[in-house]
Protein backbone atom coordinates (compact mmCIF):
# COMPACT_ATOMS: atom_id res chain seq x y z
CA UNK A 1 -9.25 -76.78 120.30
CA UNK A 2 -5.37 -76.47 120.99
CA UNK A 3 -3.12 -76.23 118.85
CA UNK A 4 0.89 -76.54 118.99
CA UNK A 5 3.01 -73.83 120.71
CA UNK A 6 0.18 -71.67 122.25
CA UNK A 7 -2.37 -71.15 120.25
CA UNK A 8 -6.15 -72.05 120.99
CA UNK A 9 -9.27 -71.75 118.45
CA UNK A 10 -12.86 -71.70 120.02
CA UNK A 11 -16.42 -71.07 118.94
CA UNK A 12 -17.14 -68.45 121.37
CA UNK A 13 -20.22 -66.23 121.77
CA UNK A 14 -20.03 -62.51 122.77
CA UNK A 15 -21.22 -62.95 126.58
CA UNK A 16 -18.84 -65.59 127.09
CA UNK A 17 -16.00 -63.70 124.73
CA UNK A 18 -16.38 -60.44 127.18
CA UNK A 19 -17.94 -62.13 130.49
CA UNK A 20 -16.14 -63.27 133.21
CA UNK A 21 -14.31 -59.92 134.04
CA UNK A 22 -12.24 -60.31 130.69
CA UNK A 23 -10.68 -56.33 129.04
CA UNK A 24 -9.71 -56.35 125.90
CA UNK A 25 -7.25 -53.36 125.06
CA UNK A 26 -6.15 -52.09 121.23
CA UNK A 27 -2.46 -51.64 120.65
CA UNK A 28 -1.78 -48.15 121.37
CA UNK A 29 -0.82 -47.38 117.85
CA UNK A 30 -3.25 -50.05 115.93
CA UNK A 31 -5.17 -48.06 112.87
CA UNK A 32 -8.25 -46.21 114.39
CA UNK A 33 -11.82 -46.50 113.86
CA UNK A 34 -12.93 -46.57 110.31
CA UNK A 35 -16.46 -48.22 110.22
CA UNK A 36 -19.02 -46.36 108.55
CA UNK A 37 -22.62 -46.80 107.84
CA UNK A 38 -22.88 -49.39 105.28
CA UNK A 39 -20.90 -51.52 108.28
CA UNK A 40 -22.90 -50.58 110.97
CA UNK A 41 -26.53 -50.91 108.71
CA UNK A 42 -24.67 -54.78 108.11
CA UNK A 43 -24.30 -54.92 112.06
CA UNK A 44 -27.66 -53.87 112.58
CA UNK A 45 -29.53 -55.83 110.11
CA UNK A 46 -27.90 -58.79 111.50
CA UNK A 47 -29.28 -58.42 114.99
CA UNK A 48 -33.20 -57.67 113.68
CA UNK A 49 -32.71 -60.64 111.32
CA UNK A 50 -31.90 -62.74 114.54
CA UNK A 51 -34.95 -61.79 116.52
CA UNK A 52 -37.42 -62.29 113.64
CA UNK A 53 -36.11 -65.54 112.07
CA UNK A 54 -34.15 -66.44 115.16
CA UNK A 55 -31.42 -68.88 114.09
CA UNK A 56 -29.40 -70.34 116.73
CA UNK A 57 -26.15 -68.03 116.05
CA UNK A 58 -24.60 -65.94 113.63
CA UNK A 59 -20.53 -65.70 112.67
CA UNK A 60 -18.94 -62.58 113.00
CA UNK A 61 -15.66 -63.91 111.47
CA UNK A 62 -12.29 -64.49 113.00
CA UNK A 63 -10.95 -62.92 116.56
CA UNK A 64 -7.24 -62.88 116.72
CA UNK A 65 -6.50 -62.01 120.43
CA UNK A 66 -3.02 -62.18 122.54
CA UNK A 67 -3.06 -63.44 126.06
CA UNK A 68 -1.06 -60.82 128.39
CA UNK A 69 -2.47 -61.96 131.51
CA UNK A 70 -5.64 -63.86 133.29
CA UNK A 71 -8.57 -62.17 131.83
CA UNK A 72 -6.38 -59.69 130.33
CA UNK A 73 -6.41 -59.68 126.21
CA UNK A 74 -4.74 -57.69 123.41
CA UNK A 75 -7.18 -57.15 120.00
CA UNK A 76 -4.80 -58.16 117.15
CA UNK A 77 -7.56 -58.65 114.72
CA UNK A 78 -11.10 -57.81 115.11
CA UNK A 79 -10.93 -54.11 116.74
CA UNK A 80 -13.66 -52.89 114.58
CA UNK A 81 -16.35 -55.31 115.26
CA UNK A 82 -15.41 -55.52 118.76
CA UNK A 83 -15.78 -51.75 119.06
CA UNK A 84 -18.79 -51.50 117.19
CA UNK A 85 -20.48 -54.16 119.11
CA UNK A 86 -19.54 -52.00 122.26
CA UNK A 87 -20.92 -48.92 121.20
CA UNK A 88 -24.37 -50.74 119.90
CA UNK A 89 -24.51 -51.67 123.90
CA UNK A 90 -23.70 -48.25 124.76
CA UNK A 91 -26.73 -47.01 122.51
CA UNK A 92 -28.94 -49.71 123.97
CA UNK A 93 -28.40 -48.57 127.56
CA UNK A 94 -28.74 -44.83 126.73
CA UNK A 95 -32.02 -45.99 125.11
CA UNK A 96 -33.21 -47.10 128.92
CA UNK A 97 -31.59 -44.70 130.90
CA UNK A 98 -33.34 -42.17 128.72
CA UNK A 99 -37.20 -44.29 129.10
CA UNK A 100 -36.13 -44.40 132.70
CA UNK A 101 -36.11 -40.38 131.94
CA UNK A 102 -39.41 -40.31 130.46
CA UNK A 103 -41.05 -42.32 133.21
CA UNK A 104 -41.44 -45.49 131.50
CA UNK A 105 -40.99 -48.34 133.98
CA UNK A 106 -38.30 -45.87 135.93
CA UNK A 107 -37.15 -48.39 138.15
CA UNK A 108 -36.90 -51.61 135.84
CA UNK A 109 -35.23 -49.67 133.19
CA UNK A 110 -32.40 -48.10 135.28
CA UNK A 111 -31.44 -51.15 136.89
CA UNK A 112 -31.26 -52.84 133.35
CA UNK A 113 -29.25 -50.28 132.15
CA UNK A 114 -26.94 -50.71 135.13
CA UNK A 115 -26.75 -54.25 134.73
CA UNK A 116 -26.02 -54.22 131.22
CA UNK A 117 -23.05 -51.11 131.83
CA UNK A 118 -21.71 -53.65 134.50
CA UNK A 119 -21.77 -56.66 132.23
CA UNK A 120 -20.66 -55.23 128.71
CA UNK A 121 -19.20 -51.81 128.94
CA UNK A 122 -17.00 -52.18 132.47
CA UNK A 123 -17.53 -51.26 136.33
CA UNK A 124 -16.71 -48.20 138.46
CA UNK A 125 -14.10 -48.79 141.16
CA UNK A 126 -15.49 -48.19 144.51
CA UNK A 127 -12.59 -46.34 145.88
CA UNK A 128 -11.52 -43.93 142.88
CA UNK A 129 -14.77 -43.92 141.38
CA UNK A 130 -13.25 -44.43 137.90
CA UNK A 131 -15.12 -46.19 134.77
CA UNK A 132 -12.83 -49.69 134.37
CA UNK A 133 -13.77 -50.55 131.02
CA UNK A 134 -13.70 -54.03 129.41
CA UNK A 135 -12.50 -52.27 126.00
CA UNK A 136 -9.45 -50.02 125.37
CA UNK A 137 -9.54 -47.87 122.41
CA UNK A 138 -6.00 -46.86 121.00
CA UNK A 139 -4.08 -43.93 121.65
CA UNK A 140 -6.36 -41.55 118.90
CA UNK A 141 -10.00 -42.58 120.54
CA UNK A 142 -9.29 -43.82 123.60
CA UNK A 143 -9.87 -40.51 125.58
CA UNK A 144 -12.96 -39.67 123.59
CA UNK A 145 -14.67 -43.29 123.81
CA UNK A 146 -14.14 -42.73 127.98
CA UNK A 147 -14.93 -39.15 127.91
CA UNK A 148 -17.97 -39.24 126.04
CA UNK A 149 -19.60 -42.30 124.75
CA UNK A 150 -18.41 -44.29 128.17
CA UNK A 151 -20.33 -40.85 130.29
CA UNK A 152 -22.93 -40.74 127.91
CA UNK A 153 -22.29 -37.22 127.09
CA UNK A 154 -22.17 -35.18 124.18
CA UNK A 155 -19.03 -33.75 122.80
CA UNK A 156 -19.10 -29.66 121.91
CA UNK A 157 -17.91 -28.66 118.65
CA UNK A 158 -17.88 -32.30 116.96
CA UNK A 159 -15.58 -31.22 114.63
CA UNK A 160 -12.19 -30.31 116.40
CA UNK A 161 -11.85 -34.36 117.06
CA UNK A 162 -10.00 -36.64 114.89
CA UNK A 163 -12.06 -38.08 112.15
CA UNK A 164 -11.92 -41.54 113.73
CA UNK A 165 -13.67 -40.10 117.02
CA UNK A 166 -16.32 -38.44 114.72
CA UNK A 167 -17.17 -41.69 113.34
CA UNK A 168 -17.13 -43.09 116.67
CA UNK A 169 -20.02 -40.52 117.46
CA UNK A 170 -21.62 -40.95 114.13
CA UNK A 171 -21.69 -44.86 115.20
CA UNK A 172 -23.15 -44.06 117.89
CA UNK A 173 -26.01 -41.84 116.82
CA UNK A 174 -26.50 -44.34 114.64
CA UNK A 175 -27.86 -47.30 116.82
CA UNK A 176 -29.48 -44.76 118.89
CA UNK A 177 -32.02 -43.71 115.72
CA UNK A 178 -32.40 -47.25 114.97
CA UNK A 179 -33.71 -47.87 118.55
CA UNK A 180 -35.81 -44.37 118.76
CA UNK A 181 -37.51 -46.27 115.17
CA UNK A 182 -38.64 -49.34 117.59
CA UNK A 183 -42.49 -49.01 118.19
CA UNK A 184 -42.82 -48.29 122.00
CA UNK A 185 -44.96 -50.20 124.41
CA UNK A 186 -45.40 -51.28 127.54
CA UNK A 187 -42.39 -54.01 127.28
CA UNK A 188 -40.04 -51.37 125.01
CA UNK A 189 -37.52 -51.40 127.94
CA UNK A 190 -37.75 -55.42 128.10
CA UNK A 191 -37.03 -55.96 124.12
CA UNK A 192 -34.23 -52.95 123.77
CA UNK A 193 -32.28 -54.59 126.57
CA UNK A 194 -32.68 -58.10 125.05
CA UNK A 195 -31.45 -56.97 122.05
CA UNK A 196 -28.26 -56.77 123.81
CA UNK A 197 -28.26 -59.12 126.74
CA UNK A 198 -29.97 -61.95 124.43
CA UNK A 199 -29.77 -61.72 120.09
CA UNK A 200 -26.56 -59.56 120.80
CA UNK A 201 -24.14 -61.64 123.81
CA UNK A 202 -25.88 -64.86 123.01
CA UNK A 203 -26.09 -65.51 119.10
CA UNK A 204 -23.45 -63.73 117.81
CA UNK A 205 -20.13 -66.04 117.39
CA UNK A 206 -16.25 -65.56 116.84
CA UNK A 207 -14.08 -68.04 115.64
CA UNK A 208 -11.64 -67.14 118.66
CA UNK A 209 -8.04 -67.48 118.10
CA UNK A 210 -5.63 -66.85 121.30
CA UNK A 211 -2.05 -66.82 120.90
CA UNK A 212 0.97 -65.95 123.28
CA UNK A 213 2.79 -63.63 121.82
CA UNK A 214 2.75 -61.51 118.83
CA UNK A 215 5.21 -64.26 116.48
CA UNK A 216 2.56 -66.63 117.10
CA UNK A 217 0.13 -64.18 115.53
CA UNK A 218 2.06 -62.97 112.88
CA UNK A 219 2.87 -66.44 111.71
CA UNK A 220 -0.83 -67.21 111.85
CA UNK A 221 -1.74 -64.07 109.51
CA UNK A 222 0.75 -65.82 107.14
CA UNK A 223 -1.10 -69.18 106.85
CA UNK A 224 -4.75 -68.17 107.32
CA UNK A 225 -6.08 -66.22 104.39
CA UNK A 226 -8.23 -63.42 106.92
CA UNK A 227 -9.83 -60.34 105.08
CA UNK A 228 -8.07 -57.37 105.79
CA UNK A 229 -4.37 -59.52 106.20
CA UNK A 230 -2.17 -57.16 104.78
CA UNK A 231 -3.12 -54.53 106.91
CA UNK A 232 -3.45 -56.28 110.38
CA UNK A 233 0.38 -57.46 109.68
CA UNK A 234 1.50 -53.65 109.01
CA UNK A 235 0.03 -52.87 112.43
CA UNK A 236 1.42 -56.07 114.17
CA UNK A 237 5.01 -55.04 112.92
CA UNK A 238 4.10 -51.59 113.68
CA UNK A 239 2.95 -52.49 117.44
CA UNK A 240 6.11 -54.10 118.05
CA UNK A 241 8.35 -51.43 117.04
CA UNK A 242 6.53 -48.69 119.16
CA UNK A 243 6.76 -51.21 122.16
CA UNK A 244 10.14 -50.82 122.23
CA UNK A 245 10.16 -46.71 122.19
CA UNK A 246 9.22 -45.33 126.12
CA UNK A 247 10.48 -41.79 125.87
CA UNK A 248 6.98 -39.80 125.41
CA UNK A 249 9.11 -37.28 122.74
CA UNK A 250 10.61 -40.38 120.95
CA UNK A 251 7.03 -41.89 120.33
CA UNK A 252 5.93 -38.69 118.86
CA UNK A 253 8.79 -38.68 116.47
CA UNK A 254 8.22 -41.85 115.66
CA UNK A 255 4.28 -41.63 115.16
CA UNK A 256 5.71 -38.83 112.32
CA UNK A 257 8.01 -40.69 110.52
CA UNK A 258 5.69 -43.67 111.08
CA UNK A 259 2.58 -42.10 108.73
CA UNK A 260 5.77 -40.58 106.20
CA UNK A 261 6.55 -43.77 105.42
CA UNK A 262 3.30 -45.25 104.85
CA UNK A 263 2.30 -42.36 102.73
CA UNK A 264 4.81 -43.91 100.17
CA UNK A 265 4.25 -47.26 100.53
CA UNK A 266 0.79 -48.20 101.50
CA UNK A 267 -0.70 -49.82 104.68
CA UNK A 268 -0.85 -53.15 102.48
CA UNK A 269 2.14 -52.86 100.30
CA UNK A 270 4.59 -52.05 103.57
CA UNK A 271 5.55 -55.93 104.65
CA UNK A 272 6.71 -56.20 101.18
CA UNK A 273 8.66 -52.96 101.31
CA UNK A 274 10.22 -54.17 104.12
CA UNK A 275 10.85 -57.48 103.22
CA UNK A 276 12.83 -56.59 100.10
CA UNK A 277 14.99 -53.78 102.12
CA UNK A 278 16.21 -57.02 104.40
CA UNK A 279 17.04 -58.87 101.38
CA UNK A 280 19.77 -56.54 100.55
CA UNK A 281 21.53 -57.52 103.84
CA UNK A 282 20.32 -61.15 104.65
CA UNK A 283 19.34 -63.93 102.86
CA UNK A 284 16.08 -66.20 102.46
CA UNK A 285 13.89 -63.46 104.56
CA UNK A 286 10.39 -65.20 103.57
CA UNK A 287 7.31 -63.50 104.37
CA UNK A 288 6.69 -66.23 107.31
CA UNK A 289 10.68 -65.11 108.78
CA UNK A 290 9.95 -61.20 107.97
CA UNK A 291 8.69 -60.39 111.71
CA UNK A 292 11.02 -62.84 113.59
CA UNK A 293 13.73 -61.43 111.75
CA UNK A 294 12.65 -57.65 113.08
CA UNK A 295 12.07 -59.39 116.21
CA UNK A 296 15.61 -60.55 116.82
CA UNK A 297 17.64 -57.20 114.56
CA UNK A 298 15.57 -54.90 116.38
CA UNK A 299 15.50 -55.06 120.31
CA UNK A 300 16.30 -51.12 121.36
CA UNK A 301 14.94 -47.79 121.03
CA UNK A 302 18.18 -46.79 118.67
CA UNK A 303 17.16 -50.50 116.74
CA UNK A 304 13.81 -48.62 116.05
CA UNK A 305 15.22 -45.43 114.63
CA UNK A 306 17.98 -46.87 112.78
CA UNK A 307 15.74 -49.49 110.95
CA UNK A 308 13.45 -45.98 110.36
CA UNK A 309 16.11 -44.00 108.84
CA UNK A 310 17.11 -46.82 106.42
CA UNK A 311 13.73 -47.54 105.37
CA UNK A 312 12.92 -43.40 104.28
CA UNK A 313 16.11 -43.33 102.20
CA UNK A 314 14.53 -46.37 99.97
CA UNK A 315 10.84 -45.45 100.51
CA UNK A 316 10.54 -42.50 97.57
CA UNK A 317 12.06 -44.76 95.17
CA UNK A 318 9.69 -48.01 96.41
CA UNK A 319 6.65 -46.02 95.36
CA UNK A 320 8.08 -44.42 92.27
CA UNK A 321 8.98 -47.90 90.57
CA UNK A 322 5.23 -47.95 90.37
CA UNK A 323 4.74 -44.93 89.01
CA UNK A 324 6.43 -43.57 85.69
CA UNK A 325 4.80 -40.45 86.30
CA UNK A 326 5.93 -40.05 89.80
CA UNK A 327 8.11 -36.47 90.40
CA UNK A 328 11.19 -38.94 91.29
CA UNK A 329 11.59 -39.46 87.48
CA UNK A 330 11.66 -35.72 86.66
CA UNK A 331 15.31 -35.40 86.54
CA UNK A 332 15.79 -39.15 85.34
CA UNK A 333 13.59 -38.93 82.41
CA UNK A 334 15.83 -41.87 80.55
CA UNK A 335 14.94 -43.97 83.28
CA UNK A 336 10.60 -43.88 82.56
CA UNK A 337 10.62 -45.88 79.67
CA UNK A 338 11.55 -49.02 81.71
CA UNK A 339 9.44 -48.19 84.61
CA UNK A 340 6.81 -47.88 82.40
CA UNK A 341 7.25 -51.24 81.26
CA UNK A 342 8.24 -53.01 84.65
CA UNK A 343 4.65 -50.98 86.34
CA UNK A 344 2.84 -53.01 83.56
CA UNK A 345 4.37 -56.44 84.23
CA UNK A 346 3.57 -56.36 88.15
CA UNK A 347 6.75 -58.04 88.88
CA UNK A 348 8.43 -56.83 92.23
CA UNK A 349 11.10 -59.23 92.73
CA UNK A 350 13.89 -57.28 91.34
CA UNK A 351 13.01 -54.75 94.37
CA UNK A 352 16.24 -55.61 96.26
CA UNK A 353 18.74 -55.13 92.91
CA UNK A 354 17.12 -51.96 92.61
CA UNK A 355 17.67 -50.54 95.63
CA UNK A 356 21.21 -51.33 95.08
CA UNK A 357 22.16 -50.05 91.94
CA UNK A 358 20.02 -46.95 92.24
CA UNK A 359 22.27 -46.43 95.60
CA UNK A 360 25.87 -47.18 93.89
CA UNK A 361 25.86 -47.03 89.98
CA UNK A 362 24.97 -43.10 88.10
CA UNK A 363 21.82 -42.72 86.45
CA UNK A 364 22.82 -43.52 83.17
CA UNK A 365 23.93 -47.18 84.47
CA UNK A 366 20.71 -47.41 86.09
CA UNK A 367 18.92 -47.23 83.66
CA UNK A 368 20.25 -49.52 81.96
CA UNK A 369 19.98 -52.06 84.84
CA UNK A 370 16.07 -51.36 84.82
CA UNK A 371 16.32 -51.90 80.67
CA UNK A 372 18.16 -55.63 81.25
CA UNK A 373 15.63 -55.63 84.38
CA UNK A 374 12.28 -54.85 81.64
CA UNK A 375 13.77 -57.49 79.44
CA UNK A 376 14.11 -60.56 81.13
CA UNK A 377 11.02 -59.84 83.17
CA UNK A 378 9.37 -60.32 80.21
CA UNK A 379 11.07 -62.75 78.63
CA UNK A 380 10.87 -65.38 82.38
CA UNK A 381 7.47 -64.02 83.92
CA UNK A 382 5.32 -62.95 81.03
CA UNK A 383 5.60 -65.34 77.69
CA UNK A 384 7.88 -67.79 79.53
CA UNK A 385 5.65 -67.87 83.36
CA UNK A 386 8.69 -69.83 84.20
CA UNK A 387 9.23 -70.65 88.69
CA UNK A 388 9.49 -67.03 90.30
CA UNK A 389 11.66 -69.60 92.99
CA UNK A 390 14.80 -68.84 91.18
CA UNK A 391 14.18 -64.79 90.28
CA UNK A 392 13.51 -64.54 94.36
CA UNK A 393 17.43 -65.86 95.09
CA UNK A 394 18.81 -64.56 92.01
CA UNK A 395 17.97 -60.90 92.88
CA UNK A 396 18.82 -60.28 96.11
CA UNK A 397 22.29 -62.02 95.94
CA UNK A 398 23.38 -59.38 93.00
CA UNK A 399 21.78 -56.84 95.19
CA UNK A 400 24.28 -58.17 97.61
CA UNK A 401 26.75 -58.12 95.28
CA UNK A 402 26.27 -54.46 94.27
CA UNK A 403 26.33 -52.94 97.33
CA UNK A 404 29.73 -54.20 98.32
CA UNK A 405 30.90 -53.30 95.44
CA UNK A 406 31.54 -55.94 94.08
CA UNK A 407 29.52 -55.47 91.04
CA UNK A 408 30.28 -52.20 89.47
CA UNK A 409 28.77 -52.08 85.86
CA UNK A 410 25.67 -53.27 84.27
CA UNK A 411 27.81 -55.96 82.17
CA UNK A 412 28.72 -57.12 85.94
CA UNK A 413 25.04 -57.16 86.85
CA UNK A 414 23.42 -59.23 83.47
CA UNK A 415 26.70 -61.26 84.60
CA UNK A 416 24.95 -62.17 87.96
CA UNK A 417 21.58 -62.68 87.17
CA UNK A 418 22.67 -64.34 83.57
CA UNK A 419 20.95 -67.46 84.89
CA UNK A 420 17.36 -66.12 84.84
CA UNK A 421 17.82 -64.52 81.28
CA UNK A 422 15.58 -66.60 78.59
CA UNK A 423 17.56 -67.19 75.83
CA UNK A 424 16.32 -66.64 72.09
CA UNK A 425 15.67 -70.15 70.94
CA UNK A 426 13.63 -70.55 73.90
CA UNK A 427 11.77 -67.46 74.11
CA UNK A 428 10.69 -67.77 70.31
CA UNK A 429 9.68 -71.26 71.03
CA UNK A 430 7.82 -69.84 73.91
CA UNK A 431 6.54 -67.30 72.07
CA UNK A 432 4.80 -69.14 69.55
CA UNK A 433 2.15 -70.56 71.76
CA UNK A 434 1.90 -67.51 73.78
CA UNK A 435 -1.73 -66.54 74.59
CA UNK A 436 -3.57 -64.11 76.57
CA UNK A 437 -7.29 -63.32 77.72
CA UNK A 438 -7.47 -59.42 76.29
CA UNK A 439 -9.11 -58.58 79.32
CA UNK A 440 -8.05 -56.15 82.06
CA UNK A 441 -4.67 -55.61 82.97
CA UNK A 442 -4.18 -57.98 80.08
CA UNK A 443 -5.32 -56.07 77.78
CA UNK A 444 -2.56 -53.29 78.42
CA UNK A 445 -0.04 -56.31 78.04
CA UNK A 446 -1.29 -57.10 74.62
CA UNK A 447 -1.28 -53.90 73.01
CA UNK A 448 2.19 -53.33 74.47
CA UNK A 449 3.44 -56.52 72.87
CA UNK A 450 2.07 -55.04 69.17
CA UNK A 451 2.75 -51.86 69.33
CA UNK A 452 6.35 -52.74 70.31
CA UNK A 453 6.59 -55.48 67.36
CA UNK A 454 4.71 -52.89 65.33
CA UNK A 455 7.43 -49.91 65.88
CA UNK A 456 10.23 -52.80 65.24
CA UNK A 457 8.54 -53.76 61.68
CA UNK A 458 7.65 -50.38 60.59
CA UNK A 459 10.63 -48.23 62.42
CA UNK A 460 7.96 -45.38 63.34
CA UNK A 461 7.18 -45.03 67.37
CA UNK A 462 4.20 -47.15 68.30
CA UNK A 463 3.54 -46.33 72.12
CA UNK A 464 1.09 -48.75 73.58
CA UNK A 465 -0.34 -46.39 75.87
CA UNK A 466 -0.89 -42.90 73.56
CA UNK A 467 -1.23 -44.52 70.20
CA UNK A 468 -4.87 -44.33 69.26
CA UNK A 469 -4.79 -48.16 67.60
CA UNK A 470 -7.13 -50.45 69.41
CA UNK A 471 -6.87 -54.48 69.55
CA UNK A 472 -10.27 -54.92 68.81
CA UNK A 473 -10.04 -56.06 65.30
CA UNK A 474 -7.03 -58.25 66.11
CA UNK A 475 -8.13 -59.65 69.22
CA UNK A 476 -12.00 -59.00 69.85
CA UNK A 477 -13.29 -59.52 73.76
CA UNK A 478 -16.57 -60.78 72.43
CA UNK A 479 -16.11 -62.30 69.10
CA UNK A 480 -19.20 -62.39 66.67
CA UNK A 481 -19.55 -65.45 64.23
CA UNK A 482 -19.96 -64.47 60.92
């Protein structure tokens, strides 16, 4: 099936997904291998379940693949199965070149093995005598997959490689036991190599999805609810902004301040990161605009780097807001109170207007932003649950606002966002009928709501997360009838 401005969706099994002289290569700096052996025991229980009870096919989920050229394919989403399904055919034709070895059917067995290296795992060029592989690894496992699973040779000292190429080798070793376990007989070469060339290439399925370039995909990731989505869009905006860096010393710099950043904001929190550190310049960046807009502001090597540099001066503080304990609150201990309280409420949208004012106002007006910030947050999102529309425009215009100075107090802040600010009559109203399932995260909301009406009645400090008081009595999970 077709659909509108390049992309095409097909059933597609694995002979005809890698057949045909197709390659599939891995962005250089896509996430390496990280499948372990509850994946590949999954993988492998698959395939014996197909040869016993032998069902026409089996889904391997969604294939998100780019079109470069003819035949010529960049992995989006779907690197890990692909790769393990290429080293399970690497293990299969060990398994014959090594009964081959042992004088079991010699002949038969080597030329399945060569047939099968030909067909799955790639050709060598007649002239430089080089392995052309139909899968390209990225830049951490590329060499070793070539160098050692590709040659069938085993790599000294294991553990000087990367973890990702150890668990390449552990993969490995692992479909090659699970073969040794099959009984042997007279046919053993026949069944290991139909294993592969049949329940393998012809009953395994992708839902294939081809697209043109990498907008098309990352629009797709925003529409299609795929496992792992967060994370394939971090590397998709990742890819794109190491395309554009060609200088061998400027892609090491940038692999380094790359991983820095992630290590304070997460792999799946980063396209919301980002997102908010646009809003302070541009308006109405939605999640679906968020890579077009990179696209278009970001078209150079220096694009790249400056982008980088803003985004580490607002990365510390992005993780901290989640954190009360976090060492960025050390000298700002007025400040933890309220970060306490906006951590509980899981409400990010003020990201933007804090960037801002922790950038222009001291830290005594800060914190009194994030108190006015703890307030109506709880007054609109957690006894009101009024539209989070308006809180998403609201925000990022007095973020705007700030940072042009425009805004210089916290009077001229409440002034801006005024409009989002429940007042009394309403929130009492609201608060009336409030209720809440004491369960989970819940349950933290609860007990901060009575210990804070608790320390207001009785004028002692109630905190809801040290004082030993329980809800149980007041609000019991599993009420008993009496």
């Amino acid at each position: 099936m077709a659909l509108s401005n390049g992309l095409k969706v097909q059933t597609i099994n694995y002979m005809d997904l890698i057949g045909l002289g197709k390659t599939f290569s891995l962005p250089p700096y896509q996430c390496d291998y990280s499948w372990s052996e509850q994946h590949w025991e999954n993988l492998w229980n698959d395939i014996i379940r197909m040869t016993e009870d032998t069902p026409d096919r089996h889904f391997m989920g969604t294939l998100f693949i780019q079109e470069k050229k003819d035949r010529e394919f960049v992995v989006i989403d779907g690197q890990q199965r692909l790769t393990s399904l290429n080293i399970f055919g690497l293990a299969v034709i060990s398994k014959l070149n090594q009964l081959a070895d042992q004088g079991m059917d010699p002949s038969s067995n080597m030329e399945r093995a060569r047939r099968l290296q030909n067909r799955f795992v790639g050709e060598k060029d007649p002239a430089a005598l080089t392995e052309s592989t139909r899968l390209r690894l990225n830049h951490t496992d590329n060499s070793f997959y070539l160098n050692y699973l590709v040659q069938q040779r085993t790599p000294p000292s294991l553990r000087k490689f990367p973890w990702s190429n150890q668990l390449l080798w552990e993969c490995f070793q692992y479909f090659s036991a699970k073969l040794d376990e099959l009984k042997e007989h007279s046919e053993i070469g026949h069944e290991v190599a139909s294993l592969l060339s049949q329940t393998v290439a012809r009953k395994l399925y992708f839902i294939c999805i081809t697209v043109e370039d990498e907008l098309d995909a990352y629009t797709l990731f925003e529409t299609i609810n795929a496992r792992g989505l967060q994370l394939t869009v971090t590397d998709l905006l990742k890819n794109y902004l190491f395309s554009l860096v060609r200088v061998p010393t400027d892609i090491a710099v940038l692999q380094i301040q790359w991983e820095s950043l992630l290590n304070f904001t997460d792999y799946e929190r980063f396209p919301d990161f980002l997102r908010y550190h646009l809003l302070c310049k541009h308006d109405h960046v939605s999640r679906q605009r968020l890579f077009k807009m990179v696209k278009d502001q970001t078209r150079s090597n220096g694009d790249v780097f400056s982008l980088m540099g803003e985004l580490d001066q607002r990365a510390d503080l992005f993780a901290a807001m989640s954190d009360p304990n976090h060492d960025h609150w050390n000298e700002f201990p007025s400040a933890k109170p309220y970060i306490r309280e906006l951590s509980l409420f899981q409400v990010d949208q003020m990201m933007p207007l804090i960037f801002a004012t922790w950038e222009v106002f001291s830290p005594e007006d800060f914190a009194r932003v994030l108190k006015l910030l703890s307030v109506i947050t709880f007054r609109y999102s957690i006894i009101c649950k009024l539209n989070p529309n308006l809180p998403d425009r609201v925000y990022p215009h007095a973020a705007k606002e700030v940072l042009s100075q425009s805004a210089r107090t916290p009077s001229d802040v409440f002034t801006l966002i005024k409009s989002i600010y429940v007042d009394d009559e309403i929130m009492i109203q609201n608060f009336s009928t409030f209720a809440l399932n004491p369960r989970g995260r819940n349950k933290k909301i609860v007990k901060y709501i009575l210990s804070t009406l608790e320390q207001d009645a009785s004028g002692r400090a109630c905190d809801f997360e040290t004082d030993h008081g329980t809800i149980e009595h007041i609000l019991p999970e599993n009420p008993v009838e009496q």
